[in-house]
PDB file of N, CA and C in Angstrom:
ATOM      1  N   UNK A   1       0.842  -1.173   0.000  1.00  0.00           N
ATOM      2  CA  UNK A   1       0.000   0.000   0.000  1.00  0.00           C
ATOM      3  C   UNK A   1       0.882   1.229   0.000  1.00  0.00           C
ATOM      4  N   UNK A   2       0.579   1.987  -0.143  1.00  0.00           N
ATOM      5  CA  UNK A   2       1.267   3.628  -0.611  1.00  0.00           C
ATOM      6  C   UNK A   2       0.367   4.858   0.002  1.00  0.00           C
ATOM      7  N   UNK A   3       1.005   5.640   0.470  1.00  0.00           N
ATOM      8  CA  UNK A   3       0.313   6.549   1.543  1.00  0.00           C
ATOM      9  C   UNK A   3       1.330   7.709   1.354  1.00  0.00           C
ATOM     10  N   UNK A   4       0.710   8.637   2.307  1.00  0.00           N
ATOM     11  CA  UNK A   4       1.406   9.557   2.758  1.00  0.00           C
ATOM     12  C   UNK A   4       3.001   9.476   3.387  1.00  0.00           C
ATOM     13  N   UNK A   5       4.140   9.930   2.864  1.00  0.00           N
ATOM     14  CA  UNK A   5       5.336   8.959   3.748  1.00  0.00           C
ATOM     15  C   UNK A   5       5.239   8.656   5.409  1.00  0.00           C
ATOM     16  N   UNK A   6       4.119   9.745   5.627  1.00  0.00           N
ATOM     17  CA  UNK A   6       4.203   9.759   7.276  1.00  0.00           C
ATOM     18  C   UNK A   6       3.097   8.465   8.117  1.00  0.00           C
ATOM     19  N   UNK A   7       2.395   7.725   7.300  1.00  0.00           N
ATOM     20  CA  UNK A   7       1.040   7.148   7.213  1.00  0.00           C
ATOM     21  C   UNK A   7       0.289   7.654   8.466  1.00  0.00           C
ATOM     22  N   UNK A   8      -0.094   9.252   7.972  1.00  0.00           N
ATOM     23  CA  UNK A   8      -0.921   9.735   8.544  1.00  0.00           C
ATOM     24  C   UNK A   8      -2.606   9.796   8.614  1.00  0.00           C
ATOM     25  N   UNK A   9      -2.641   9.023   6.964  1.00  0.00           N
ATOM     26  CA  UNK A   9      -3.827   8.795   7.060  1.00  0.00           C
ATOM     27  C   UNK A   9      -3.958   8.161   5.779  1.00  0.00           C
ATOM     28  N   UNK A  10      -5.209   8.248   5.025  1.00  0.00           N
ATOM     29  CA  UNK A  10      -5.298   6.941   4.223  1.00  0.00           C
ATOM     30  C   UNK A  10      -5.634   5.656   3.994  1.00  0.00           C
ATOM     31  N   UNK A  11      -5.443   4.781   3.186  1.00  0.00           N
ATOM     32  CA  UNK A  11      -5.958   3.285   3.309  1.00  0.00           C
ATOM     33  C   UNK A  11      -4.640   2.269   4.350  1.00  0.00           C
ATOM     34  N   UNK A  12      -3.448   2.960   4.025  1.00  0.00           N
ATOM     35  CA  UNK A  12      -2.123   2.640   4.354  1.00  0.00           C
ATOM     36  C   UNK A  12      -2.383   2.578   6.117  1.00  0.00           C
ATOM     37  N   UNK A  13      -3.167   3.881   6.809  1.00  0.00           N
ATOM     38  CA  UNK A  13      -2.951   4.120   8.165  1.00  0.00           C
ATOM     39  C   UNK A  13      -4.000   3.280   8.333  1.00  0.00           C
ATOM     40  N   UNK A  14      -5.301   3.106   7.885  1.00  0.00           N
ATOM     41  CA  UNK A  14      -5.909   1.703   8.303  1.00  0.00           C
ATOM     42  C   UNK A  14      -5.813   0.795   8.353  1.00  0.00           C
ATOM     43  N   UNK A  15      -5.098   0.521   7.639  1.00  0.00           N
ATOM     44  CA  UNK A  15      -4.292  -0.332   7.610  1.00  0.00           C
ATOM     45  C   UNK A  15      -3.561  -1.185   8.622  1.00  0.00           C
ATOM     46  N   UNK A  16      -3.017  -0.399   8.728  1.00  0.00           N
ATOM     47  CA  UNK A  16      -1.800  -0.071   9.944  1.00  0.00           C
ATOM     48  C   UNK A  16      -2.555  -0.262  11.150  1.00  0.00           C
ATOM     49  N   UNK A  17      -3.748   0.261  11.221  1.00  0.00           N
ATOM     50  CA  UNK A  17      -4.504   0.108  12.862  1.00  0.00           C
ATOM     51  C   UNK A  17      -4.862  -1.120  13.235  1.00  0.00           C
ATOM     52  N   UNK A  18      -5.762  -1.816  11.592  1.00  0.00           N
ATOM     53  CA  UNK A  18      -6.030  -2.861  11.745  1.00  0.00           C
ATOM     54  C   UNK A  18      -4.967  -4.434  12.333  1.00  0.00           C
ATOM     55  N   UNK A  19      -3.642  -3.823  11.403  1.00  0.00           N
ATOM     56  CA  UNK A  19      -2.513  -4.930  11.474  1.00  0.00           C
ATOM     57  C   UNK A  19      -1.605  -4.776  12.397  1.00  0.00           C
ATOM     58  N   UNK A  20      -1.399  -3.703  13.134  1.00  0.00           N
ATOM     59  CA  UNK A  20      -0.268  -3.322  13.612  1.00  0.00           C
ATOM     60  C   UNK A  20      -0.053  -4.386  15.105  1.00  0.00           C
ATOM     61  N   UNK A  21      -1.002  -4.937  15.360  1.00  0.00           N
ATOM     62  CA  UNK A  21      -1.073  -5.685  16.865  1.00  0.00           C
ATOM     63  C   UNK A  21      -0.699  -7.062  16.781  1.00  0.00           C
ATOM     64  N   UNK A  22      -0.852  -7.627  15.408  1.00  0.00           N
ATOM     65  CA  UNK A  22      -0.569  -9.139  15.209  1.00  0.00           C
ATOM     66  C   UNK A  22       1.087  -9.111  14.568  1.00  0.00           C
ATOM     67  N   UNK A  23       1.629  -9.984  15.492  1.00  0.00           N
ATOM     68  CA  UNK A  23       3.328 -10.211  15.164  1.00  0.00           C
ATOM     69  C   UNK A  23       3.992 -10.779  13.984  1.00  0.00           C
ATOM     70  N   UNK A  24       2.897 -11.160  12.864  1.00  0.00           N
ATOM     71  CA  UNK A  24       2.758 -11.872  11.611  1.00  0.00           C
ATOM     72  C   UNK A  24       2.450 -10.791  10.899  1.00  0.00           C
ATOM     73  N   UNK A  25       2.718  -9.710  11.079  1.00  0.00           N
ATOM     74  CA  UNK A  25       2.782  -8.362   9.967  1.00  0.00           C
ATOM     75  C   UNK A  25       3.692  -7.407  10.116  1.00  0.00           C
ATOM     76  N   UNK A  26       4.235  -6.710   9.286  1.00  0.00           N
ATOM     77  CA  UNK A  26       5.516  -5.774   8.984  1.00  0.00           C
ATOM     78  C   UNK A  26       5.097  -4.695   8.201  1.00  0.00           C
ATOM     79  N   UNK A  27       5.549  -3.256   8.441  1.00  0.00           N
ATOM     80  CA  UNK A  27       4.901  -2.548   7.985  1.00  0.00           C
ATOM     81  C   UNK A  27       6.661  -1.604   7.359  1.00  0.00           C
ATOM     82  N   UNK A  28       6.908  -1.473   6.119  1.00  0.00           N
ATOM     83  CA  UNK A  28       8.154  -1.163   5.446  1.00  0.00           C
ATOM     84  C   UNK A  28       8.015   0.439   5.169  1.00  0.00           C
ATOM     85  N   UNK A  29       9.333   0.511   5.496  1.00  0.00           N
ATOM     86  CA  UNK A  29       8.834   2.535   5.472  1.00  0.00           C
ATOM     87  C   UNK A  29      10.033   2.962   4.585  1.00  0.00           C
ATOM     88  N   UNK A  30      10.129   3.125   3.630  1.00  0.00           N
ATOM     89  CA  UNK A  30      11.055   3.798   2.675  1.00  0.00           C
ATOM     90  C   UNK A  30      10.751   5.308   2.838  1.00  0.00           C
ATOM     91  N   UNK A  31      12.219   5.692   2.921  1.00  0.00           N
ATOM     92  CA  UNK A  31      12.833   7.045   2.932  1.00  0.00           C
ATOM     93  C   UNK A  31      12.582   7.867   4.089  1.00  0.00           C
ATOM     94  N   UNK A  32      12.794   9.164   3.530  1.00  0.00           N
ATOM     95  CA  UNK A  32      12.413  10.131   4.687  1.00  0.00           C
ATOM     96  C   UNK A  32      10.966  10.210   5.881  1.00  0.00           C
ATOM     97  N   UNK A  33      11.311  10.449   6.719  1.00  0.00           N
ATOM     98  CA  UNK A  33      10.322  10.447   7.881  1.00  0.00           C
ATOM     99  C   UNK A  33      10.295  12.040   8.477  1.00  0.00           C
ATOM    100  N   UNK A  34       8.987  12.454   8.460  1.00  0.00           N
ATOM    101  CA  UNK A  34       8.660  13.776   8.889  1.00  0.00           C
ATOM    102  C   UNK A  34       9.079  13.698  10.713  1.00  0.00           C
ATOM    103  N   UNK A  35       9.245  13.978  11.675  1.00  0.00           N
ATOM    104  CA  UNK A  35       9.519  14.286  12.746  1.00  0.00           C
ATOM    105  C   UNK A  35       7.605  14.258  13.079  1.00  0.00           C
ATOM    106  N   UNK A  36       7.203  13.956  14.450  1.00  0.00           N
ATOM    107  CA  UNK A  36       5.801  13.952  14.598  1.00  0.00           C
ATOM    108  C   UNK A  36       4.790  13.125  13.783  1.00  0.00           C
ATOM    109  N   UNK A  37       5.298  12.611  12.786  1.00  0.00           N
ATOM    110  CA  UNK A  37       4.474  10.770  12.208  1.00  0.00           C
ATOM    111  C   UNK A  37       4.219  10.160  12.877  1.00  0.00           C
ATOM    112  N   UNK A  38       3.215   9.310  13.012  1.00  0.00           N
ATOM    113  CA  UNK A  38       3.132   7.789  12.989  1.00  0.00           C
ATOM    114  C   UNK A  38       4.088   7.132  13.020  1.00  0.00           C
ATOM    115  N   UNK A  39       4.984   7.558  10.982  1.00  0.00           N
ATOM    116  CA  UNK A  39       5.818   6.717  10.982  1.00  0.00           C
ATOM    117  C   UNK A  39       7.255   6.471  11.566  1.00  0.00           C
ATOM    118  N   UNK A  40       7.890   7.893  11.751  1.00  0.00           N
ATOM    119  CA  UNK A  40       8.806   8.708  12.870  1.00  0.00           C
ATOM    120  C   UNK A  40       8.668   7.556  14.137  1.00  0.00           C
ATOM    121  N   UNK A  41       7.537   7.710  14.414  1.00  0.00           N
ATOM    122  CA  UNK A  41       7.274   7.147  15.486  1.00  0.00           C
ATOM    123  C   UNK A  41       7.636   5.661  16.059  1.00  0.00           C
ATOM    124  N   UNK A  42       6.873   4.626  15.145  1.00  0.00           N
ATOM    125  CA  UNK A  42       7.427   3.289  14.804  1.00  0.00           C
ATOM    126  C   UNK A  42       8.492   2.974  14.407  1.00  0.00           C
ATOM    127  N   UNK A  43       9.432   3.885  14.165  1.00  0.00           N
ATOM    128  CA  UNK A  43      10.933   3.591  13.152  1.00  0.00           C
ATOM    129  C   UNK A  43      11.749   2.952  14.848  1.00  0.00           C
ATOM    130  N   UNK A  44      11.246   3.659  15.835  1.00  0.00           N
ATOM    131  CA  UNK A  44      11.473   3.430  17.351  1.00  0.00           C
ATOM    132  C   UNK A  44      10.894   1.787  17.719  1.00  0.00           C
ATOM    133  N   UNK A  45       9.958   1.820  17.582  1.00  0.00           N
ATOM    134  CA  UNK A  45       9.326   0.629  17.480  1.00  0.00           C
ATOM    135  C   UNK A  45       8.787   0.385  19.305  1.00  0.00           C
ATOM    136  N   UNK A  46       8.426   1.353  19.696  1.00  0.00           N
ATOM    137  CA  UNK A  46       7.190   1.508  20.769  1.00  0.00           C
ATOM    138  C   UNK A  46       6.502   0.079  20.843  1.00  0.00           C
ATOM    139  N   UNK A  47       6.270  -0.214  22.056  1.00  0.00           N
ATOM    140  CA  UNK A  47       5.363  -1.010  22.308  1.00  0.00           C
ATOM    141  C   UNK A  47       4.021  -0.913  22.054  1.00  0.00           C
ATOM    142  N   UNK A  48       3.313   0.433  22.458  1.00  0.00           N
ATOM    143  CA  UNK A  48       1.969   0.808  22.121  1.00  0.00           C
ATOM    144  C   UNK A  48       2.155   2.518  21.116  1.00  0.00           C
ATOM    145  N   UNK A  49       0.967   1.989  20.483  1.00  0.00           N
ATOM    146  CA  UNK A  49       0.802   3.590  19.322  1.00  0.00           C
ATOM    147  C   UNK A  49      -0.913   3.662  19.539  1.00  0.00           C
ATOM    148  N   UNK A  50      -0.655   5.553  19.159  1.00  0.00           N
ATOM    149  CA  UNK A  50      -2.174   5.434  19.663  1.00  0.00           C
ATOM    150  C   UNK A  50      -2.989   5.993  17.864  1.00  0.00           C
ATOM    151  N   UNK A  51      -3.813   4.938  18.147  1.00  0.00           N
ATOM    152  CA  UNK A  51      -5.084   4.992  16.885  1.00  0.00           C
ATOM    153  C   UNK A  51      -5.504   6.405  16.414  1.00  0.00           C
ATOM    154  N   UNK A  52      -5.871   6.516  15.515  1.00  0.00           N
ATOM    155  CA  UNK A  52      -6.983   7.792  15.096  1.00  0.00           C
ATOM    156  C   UNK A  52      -7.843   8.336  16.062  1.00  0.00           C
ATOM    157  N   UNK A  53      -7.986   6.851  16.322  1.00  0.00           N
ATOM    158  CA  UNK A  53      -9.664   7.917  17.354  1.00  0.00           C
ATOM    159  C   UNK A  53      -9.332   7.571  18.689  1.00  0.00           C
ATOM    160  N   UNK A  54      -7.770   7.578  19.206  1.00  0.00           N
ATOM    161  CA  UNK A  54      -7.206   7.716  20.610  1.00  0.00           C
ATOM    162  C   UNK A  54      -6.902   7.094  21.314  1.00  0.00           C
ATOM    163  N   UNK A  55      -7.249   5.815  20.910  1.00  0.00           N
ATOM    164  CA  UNK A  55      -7.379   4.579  21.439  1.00  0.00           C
ATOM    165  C   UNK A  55      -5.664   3.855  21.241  1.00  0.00           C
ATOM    166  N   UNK A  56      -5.152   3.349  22.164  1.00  0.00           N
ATOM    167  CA  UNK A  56      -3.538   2.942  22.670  1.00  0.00           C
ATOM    168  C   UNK A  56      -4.246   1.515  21.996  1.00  0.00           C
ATOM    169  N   UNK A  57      -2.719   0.659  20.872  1.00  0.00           N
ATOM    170  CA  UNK A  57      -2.777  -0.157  20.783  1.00  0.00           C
ATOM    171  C   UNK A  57      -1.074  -0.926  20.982  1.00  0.00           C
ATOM    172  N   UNK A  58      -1.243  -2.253  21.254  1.00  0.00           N
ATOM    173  CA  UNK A  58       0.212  -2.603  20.896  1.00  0.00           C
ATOM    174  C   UNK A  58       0.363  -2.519  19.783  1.00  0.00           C
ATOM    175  N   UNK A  59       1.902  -2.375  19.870  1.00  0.00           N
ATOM    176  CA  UNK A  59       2.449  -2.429  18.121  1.00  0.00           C
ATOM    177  C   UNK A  59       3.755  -3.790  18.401  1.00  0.00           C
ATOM    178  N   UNK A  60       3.285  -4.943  18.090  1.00  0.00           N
ATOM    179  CA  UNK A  60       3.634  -5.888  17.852  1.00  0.00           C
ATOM    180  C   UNK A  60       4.030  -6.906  16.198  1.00  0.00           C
ATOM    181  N   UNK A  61       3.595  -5.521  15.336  1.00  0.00           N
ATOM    182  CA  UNK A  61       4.484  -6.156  13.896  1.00  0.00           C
ATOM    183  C   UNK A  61       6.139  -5.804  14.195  1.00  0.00           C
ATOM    184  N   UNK A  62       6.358  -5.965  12.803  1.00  0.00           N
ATOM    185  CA  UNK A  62       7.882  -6.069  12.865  1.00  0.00           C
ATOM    186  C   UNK A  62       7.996  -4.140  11.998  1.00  0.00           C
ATOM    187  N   UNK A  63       8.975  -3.626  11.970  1.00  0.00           N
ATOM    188  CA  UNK A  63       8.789  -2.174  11.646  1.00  0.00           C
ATOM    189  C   UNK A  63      10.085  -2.291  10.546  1.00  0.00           C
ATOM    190  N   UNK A  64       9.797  -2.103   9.594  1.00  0.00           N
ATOM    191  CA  UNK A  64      11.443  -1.828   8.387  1.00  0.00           C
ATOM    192  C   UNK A  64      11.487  -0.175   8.050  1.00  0.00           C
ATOM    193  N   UNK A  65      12.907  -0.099   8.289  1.00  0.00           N
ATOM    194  CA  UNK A  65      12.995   1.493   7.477  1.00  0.00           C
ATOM    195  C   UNK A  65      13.787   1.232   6.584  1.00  0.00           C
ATOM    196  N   UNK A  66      13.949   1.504   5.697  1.00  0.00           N
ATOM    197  CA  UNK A  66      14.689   1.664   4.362  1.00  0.00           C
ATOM    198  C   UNK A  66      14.849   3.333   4.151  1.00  0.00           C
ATOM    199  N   UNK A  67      16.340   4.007   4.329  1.00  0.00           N
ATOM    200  CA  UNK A  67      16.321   4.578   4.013  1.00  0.00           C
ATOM    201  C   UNK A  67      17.304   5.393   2.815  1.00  0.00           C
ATOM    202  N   UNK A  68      17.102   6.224   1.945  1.00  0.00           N
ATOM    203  CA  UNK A  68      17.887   6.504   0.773  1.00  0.00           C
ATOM    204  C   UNK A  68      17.761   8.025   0.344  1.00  0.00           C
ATOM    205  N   UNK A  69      18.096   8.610  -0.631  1.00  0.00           N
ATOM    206  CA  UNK A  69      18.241   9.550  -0.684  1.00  0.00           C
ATOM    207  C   UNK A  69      18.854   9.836  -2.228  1.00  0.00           C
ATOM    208  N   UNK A  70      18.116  10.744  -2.616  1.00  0.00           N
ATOM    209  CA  UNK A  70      18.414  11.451  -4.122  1.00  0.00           C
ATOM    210  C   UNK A  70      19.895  12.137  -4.498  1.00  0.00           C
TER     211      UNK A  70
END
């Protein structure tokens, strides 16, 4: 899926809410990361992230950064 780089929102961040708790999913983040993301966020790989609508979940996938540059 393809999103915003920050997966701030989108099909990508539902994604993400839906999958992010089961340890049988990985969520791959190529390139730059805005500071204050989501994805910023997970590059850390936090135990819990909190949902759209506020709600704390574990984050128990696996987290990839790939990063590169022009």
């Amino acid at each position: 899926m393809a999103s915003s780089s920050g997966l701030q929102s989108g099909l990508s961040r539902q994604l993400f809410e839906i999958w992010c708790s089961d340890k049988k999913n990985a969520c791959v983040i190529p390139g730059n990361v805005v500071e204050g993301t989501l994805a910023k966020t997970i590059i850390n790989e936090p135990k819990e992230v909190t949902l759209i609508n506020g709600i704390t979940a574990s984050l128990n996938m696996q987290v990839h950064y790939i990063s590169f540059s022009a």
